[in-house]
C-alpha atoms as a PDB file:
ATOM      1  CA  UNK A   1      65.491 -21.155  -5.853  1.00  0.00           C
ATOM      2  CA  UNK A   2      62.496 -21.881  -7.530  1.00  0.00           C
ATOM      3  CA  UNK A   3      61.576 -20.225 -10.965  1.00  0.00           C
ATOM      4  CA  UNK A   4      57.761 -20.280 -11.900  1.00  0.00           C
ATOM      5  CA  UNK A   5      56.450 -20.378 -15.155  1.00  0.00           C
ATOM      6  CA  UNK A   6      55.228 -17.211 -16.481  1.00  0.00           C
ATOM      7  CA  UNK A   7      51.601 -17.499 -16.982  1.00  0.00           C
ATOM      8  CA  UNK A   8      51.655 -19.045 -13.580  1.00  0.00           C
ATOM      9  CA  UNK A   9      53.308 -16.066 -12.114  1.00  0.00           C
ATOM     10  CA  UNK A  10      51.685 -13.632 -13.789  1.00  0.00           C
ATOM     11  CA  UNK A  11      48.267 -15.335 -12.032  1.00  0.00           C
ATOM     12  CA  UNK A  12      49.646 -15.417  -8.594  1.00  0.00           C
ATOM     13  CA  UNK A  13      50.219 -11.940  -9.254  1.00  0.00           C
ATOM     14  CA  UNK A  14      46.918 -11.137  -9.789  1.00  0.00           C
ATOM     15  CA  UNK A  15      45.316 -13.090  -7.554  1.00  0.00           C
ATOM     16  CA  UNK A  16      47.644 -11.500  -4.784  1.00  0.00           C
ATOM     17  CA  UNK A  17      46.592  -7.903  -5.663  1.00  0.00           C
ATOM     18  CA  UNK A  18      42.890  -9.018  -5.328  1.00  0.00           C
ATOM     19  CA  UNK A  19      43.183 -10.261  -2.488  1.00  0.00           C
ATOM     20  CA  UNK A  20      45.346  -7.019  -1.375  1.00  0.00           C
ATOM     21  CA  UNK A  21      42.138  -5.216  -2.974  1.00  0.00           C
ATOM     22  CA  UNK A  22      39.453  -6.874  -1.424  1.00  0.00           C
ATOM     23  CA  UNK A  23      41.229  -6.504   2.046  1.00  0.00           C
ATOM     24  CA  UNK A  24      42.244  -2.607   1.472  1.00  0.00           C
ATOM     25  CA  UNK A  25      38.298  -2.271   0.647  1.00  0.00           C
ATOM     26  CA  UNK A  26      36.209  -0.830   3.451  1.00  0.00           C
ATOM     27  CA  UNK A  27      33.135  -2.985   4.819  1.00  0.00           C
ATOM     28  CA  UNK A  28      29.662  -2.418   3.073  1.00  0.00           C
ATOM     29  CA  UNK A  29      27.628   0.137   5.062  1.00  0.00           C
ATOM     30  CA  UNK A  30      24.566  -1.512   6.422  1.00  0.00           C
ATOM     31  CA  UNK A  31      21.354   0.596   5.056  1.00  0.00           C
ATOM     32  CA  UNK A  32      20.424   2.525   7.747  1.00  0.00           C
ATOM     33  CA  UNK A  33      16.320   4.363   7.092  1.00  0.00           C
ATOM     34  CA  UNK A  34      16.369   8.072   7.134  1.00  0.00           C
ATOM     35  CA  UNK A  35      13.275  10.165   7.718  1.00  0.00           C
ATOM     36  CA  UNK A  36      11.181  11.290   5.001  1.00  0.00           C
ATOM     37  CA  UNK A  37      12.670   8.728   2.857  1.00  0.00           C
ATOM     38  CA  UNK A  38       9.882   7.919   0.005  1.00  0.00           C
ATOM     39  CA  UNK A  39       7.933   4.869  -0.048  1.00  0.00           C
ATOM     40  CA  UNK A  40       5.792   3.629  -2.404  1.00  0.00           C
ATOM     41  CA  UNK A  41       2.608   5.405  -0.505  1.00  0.00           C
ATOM     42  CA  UNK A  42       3.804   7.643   1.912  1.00  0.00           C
ATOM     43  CA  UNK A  43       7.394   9.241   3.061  1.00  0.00           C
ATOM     44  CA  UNK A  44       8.865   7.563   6.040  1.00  0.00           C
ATOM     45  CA  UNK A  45       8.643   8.838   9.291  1.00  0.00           C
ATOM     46  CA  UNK A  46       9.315   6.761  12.292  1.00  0.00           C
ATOM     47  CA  UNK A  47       6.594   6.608  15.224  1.00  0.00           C
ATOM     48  CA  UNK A  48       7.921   7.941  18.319  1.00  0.00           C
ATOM     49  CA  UNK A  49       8.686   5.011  20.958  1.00  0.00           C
ATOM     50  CA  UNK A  50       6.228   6.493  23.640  1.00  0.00           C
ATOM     51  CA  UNK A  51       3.512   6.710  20.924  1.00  0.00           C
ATOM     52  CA  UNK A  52       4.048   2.787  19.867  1.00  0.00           C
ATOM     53  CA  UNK A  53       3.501   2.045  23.797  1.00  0.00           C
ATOM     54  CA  UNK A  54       0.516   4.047  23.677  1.00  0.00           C
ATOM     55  CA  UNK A  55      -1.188   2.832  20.800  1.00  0.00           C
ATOM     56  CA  UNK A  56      -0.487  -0.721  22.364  1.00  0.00           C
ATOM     57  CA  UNK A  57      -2.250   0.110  25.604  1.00  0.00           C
ATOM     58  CA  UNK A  58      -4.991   1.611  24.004  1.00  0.00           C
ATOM     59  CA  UNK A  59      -5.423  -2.138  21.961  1.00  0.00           C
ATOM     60  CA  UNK A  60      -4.832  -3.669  24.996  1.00  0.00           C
ATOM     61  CA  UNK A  61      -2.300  -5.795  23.371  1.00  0.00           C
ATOM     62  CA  UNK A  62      -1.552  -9.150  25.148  1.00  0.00           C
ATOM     63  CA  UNK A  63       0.351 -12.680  24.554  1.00  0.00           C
ATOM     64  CA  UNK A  64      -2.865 -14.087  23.186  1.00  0.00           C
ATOM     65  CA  UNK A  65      -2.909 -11.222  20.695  1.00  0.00           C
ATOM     66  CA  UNK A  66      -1.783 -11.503  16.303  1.00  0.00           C
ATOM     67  CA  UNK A  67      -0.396  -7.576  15.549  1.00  0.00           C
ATOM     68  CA  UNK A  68       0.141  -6.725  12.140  1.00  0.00           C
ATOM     69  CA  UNK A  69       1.488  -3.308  11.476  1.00  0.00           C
ATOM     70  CA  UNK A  70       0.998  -1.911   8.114  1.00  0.00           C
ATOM     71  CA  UNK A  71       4.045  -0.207   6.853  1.00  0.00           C
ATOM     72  CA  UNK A  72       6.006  -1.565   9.471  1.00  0.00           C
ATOM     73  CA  UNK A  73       9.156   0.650   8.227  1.00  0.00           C
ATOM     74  CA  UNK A  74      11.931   0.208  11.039  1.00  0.00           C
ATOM     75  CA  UNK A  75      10.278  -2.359  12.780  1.00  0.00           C
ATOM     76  CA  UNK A  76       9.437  -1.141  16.155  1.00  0.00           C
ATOM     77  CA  UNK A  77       6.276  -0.907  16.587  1.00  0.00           C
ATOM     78  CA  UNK A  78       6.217  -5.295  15.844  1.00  0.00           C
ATOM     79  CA  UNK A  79       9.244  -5.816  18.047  1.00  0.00           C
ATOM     80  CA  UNK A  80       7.323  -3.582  21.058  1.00  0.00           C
ATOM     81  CA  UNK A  81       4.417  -6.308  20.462  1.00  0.00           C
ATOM     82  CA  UNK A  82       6.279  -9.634  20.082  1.00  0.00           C
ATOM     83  CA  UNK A  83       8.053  -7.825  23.707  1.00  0.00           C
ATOM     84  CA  UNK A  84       4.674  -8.197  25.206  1.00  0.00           C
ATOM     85  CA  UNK A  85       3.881 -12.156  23.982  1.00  0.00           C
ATOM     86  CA  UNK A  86       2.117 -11.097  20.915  1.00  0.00           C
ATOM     87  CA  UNK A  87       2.764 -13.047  17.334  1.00  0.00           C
ATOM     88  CA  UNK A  88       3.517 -10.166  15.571  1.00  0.00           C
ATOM     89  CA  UNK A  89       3.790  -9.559  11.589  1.00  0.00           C
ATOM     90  CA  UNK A  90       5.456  -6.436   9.523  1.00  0.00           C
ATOM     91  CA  UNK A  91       4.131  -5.492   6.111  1.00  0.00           C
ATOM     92  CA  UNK A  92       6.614  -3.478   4.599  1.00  0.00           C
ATOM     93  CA  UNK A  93       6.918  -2.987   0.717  1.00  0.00           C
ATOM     94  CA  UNK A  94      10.579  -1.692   1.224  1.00  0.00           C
ATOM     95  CA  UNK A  95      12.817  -4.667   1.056  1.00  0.00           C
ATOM     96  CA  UNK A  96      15.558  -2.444   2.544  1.00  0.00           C
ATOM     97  CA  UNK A  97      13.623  -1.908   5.255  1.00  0.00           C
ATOM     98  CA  UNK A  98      12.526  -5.495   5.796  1.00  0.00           C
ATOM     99  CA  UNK A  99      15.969  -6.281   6.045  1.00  0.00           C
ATOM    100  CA  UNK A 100      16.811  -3.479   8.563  1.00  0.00           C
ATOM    101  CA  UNK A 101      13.860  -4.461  10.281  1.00  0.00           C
ATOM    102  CA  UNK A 102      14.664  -8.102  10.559  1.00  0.00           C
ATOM    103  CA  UNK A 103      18.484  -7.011  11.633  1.00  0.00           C
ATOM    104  CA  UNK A 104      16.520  -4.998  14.703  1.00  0.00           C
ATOM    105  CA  UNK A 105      14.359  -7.491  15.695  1.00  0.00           C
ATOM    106  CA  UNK A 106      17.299 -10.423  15.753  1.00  0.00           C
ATOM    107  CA  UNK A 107      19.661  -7.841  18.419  1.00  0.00           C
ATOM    108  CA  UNK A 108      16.660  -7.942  20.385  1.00  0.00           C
ATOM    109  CA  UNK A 109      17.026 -11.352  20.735  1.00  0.00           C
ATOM    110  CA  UNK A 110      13.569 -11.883  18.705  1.00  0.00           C
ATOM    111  CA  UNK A 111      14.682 -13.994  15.860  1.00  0.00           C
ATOM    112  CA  UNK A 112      12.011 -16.231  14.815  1.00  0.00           C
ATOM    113  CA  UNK A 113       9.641 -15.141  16.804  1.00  0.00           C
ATOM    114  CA  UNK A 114       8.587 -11.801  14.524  1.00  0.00           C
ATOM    115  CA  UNK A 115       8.157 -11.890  10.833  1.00  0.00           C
ATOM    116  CA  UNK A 116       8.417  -9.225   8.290  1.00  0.00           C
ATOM    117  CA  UNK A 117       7.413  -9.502   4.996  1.00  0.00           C
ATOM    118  CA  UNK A 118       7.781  -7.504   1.759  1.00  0.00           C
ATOM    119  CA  UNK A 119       4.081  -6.755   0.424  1.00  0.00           C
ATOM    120  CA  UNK A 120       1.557  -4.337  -0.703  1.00  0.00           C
ATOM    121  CA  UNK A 121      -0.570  -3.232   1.689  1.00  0.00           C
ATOM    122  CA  UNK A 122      -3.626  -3.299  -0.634  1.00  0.00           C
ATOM    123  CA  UNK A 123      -3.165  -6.689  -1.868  1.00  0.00           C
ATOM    124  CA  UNK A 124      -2.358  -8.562   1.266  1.00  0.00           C
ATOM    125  CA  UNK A 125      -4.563 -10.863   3.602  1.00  0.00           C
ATOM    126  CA  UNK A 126      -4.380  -8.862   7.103  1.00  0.00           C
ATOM    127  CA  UNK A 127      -7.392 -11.012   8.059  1.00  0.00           C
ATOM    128  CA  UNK A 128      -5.418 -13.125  10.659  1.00  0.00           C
ATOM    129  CA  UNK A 129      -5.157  -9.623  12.772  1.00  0.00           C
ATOM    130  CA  UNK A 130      -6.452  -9.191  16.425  1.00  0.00           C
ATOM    131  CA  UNK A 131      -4.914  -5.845  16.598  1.00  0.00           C
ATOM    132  CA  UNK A 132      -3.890  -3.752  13.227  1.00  0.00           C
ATOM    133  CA  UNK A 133      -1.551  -0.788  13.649  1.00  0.00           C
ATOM    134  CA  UNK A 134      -0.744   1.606  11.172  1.00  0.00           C
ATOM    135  CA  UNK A 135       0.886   5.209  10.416  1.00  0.00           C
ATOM    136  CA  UNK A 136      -0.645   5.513   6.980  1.00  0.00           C
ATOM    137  CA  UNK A 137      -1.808   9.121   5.393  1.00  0.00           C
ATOM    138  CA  UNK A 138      -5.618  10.081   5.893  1.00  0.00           C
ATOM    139  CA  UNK A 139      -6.505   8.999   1.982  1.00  0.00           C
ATOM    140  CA  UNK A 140      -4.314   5.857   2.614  1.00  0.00           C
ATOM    141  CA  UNK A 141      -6.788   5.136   5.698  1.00  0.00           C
ATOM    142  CA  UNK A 142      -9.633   5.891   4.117  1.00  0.00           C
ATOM    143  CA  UNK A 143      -8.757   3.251   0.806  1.00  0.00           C
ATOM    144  CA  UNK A 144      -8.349   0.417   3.617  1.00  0.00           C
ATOM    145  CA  UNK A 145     -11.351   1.026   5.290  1.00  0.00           C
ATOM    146  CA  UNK A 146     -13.642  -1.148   3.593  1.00  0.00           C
ATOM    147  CA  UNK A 147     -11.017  -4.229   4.191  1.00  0.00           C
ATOM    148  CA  UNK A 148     -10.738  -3.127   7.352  1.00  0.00           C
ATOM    149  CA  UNK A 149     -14.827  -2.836   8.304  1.00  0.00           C
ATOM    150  CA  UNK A 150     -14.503  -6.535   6.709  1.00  0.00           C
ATOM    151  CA  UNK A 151     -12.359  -8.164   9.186  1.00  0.00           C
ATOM    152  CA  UNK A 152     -13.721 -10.295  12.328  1.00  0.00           C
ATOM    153  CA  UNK A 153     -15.841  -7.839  14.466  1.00  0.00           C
ATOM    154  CA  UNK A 154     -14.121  -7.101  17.919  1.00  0.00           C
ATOM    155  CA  UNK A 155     -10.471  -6.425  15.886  1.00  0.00           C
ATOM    156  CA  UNK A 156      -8.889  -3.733  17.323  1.00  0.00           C
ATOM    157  CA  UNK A 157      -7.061  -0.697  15.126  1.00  0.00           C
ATOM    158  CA  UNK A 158      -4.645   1.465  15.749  1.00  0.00           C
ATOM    159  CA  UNK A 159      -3.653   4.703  13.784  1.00  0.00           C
ATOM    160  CA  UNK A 160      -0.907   7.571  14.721  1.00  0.00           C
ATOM    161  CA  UNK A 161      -2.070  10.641  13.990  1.00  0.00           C
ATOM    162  CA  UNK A 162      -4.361   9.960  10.692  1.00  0.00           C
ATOM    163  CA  UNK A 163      -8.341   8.980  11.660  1.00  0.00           C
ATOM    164  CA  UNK A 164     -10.629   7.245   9.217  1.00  0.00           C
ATOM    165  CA  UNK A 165     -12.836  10.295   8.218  1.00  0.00           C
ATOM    166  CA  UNK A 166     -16.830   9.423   8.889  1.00  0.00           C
ATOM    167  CA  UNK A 167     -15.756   6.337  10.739  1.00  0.00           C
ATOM    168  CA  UNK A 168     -15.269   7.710  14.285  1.00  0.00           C
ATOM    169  CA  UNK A 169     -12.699   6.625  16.882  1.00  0.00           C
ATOM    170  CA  UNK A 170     -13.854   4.520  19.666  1.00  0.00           C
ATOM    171  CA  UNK A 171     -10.824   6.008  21.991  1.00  0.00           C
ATOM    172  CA  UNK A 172      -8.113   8.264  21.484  1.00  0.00           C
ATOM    173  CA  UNK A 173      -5.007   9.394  23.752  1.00  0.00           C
ATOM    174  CA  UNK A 174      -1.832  12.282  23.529  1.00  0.00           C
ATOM    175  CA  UNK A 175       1.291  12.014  24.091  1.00  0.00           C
ATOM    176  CA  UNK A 176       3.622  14.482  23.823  1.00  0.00           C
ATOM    177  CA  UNK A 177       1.099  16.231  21.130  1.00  0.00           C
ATOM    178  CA  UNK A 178       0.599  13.199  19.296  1.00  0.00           C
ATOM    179  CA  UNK A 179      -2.455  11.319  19.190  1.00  0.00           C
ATOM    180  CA  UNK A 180      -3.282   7.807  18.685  1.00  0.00           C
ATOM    181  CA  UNK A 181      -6.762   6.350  17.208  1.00  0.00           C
ATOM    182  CA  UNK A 182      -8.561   3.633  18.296  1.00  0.00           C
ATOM    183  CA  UNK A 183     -11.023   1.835  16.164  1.00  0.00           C
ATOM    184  CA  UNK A 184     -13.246  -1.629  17.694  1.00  0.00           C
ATOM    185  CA  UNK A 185     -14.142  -3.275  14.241  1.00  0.00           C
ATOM    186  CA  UNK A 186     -18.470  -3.520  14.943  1.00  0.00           C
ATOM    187  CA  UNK A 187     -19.968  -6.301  13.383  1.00  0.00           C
ATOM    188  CA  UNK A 188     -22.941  -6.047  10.881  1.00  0.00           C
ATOM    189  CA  UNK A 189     -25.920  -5.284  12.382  1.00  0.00           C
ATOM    190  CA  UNK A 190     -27.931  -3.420  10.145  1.00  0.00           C
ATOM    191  CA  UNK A 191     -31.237  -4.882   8.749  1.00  0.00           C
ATOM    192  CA  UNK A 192     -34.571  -6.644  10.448  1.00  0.00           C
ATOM    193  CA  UNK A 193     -34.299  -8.667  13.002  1.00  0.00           C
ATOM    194  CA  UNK A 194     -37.738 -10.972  14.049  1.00  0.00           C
ATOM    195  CA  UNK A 195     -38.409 -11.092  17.903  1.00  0.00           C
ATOM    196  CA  UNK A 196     -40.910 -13.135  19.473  1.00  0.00           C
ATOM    197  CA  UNK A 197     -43.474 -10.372  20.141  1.00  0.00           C
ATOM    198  CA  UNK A 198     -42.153  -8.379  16.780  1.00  0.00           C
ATOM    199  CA  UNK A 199     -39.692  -6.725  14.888  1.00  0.00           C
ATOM    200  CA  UNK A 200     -37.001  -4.996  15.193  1.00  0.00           C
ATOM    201  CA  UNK A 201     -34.930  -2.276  12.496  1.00  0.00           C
ATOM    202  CA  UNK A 202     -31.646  -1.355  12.841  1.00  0.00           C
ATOM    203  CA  UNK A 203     -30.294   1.001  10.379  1.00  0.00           C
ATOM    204  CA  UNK A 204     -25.945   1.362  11.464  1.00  0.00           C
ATOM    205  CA  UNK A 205     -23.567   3.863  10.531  1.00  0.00           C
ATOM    206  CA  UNK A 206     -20.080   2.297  11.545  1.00  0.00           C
ATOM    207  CA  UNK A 207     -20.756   1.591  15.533  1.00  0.00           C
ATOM    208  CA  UNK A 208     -23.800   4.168  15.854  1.00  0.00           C
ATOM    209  CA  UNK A 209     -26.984   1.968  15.463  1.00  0.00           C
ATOM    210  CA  UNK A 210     -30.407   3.931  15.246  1.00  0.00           C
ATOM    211  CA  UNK A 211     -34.162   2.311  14.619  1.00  0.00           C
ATOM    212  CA  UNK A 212     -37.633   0.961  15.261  1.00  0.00           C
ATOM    213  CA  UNK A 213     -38.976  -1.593  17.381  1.00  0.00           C
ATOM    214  CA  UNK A 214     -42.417  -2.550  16.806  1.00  0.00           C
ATOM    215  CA  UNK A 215     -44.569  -5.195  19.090  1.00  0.00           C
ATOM    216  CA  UNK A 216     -48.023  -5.071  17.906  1.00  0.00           C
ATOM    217  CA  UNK A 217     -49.555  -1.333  17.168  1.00  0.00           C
ATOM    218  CA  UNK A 218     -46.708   0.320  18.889  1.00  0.00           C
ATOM    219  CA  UNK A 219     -43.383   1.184  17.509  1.00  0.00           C
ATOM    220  CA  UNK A 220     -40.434   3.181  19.295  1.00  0.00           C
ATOM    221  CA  UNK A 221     -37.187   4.756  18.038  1.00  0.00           C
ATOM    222  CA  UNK A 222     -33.724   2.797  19.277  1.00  0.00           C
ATOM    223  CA  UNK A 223     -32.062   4.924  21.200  1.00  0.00           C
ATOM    224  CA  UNK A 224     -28.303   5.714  21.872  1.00  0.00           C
ATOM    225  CA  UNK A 225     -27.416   2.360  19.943  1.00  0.00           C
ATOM    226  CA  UNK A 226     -23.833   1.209  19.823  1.00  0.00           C
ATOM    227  CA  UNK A 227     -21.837  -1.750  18.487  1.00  0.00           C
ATOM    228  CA  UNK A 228     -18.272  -2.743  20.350  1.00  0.00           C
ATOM    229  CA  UNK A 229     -17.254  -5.470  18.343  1.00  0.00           C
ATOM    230  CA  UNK A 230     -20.483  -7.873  19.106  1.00  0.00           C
ATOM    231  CA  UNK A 231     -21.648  -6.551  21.591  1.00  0.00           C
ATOM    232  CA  UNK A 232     -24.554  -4.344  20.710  1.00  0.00           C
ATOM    233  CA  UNK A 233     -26.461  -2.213  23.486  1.00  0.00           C
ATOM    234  CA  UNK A 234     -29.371   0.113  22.512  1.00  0.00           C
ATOM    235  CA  UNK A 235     -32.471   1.748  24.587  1.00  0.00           C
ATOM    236  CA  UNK A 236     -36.263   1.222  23.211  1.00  0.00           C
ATOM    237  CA  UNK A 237     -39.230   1.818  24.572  1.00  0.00           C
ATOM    238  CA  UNK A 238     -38.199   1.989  28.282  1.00  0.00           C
ATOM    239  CA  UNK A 239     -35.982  -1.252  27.777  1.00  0.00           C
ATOM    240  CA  UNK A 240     -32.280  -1.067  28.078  1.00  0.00           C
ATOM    241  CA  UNK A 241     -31.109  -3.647  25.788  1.00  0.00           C
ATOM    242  CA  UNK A 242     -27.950  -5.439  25.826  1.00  0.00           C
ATOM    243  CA  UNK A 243     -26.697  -8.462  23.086  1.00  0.00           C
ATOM    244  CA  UNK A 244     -24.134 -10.205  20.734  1.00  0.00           C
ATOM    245  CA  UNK A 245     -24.467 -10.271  17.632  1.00  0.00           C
ATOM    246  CA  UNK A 246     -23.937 -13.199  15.164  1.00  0.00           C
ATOM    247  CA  UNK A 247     -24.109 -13.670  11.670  1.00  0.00           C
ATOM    248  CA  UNK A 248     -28.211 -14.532  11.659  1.00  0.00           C
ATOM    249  CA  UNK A 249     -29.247 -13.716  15.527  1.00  0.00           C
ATOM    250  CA  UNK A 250     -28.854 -11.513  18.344  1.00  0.00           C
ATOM    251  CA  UNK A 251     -29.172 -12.656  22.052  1.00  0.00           C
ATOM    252  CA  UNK A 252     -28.506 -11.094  25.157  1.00  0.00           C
ATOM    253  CA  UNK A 253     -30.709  -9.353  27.775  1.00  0.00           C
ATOM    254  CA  UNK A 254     -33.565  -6.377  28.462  1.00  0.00           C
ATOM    255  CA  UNK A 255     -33.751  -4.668  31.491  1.00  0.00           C
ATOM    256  CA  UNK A 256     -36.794  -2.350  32.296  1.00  0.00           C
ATOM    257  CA  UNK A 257     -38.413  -1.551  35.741  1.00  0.00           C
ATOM    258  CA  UNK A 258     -35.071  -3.026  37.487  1.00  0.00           C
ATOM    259  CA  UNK A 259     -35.856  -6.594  36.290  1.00  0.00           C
ATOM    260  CA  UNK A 260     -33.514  -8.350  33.543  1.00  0.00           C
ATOM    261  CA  UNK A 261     -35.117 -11.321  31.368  1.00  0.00           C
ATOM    262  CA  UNK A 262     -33.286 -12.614  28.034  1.00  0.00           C
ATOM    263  CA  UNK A 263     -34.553 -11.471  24.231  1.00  0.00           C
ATOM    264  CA  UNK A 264     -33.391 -13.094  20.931  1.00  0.00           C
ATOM    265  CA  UNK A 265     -33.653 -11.867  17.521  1.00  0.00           C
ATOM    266  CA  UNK A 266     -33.489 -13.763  14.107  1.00  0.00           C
ATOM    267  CA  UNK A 267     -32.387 -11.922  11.224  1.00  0.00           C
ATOM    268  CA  UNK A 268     -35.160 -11.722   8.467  1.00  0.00           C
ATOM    269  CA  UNK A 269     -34.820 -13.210   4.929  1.00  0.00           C
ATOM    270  CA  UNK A 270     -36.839 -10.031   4.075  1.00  0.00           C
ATOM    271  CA  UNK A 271     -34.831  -7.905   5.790  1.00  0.00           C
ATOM    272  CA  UNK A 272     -31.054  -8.213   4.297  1.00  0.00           C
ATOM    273  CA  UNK A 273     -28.209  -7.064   6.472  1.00  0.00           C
ATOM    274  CA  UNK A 274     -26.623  -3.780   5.120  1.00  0.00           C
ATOM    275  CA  UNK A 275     -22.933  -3.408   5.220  1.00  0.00           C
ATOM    276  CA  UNK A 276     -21.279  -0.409   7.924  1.00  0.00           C
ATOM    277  CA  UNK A 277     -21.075   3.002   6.045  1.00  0.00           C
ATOM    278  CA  UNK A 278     -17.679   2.691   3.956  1.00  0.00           C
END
């Protein structure tokens, strides 16, 4: 027989009833969200699956898209778009939720190929985005909207439920009696533009463009203007005007009498572009 020391026993001891302990011990629970949880902004509600495939097909969401989804909470509206090709990114200030999130995304066989990210939503660079998605509360909405008017004209946005106030959607769609918002970021088009027989004034609320056009002694209102992205298309004076629109010109074509023929405009150092209506 072998006699241990004391001290040594006494550790054994111990070390055996931790061990018995640790093993009696039930798992950890994994954190599972529940709704109406609070956030830092908003309570947490999750968007309905059939919405999230909604508000994708209204973005037109494809592989050569970049999602972000602002308050990504559970993650599904990012894995739905990394399902369809897109990079997709989750801003989520809940680090619980990142984690839960990132859990998701990995049994859907999407590790590495999503990325969620704990952040504020107000002090984070969305900029990257072809398509924005969100499930924010109206005043939430309406704080982003200048960042938002800001990014690369031609991004598309997506809200559930909450619109942007003044700032109009382009499209919406129901499902089940829930409607998504879609919003085409327009570019800046407001100010005076130089043509080659005169000038033209564009005065732009969001994507609704009104104005003058003036060639010689005559000037004519702008008619039914509109901004998609670039693309700007307006009727003056019997002309149906189509364009893009770049930072300092605007080209595209006129058609009037069933004959099209090309028409630039210059932006004028006179004539400084105004911003969209925040």
């Amino acid at each position: 027989m072998i006699v241990m020391p004391r001290a040594r026993a006494v550790a054994a001891a111990l070390l055996w009833l931790a061990a018995a302990l640790a093993q009696a011990q039930p798992a950890a629970k994994e954190y599972e969200p529940k709704p109406y949880q609070e956030g830092k902004d908003v309570v947490w509600l999750p968007t309905p699956q059939e919405v999230v495939n909604k508000m994708l097909d209204l973005a037109k969401v494809t592989a050569r898209d970049t999602v972000i989804d602002l308050g990504s909470g559970d993650g599904r509206t990012v894995i739905t778009a990394a399902k369809r090709g897109a990079r997709a990114l989750g801003i989520e200030y809940n680090p619980d939720m990142v984690e839960y999130s990132t859990r998701a995304a990995a049994k859907e066989g999407l590790a590495g190929k999503v990325r969620f990210m704990k952040a504020d939503l107000f002090e984070t660079d969305f900029s990257t985005a072809t398509v924005l998605t969100m499930y924010l509360l109206p005043d939430i909405n309406l704080k982003l909207r200048p960042k938002i008017l800001d990014l690369k004209p031609g991004t598309r946005v997506v809200s559930h439920a909450f619109d942007m106030g003044e700032w109009k959607a382009d499209r919406t769609a129901t499902v089940d009696g829930k409607t998504a918002f879609l919003w085409i970021v327009p570019a800046k088009a407001a100010g005076v533009w130089q043509l080659p027989q005169g000038e033209l004034t564009l005065v732009q609320n969001f994507q609704m463009v009104t104005g003058t056009l003036r060639t010689g002694e005559r000037t004519v209102l702008v008619n039914g203007g509109r901004l998609r992205g670039e693309q700007i298309t307006f009727s003056a004076g019997g002309g149906a005007y189509r364009g893009n629109v770049r930072a300092s010109s605007i080209e595209g074509t006129v058609k009037s009498g069933g004959t099209a023929t090309k028409w630039s405009a210059t932006r004028s150092a006179a004539g400084p572009a105004a911003a969209p209506t925040r």
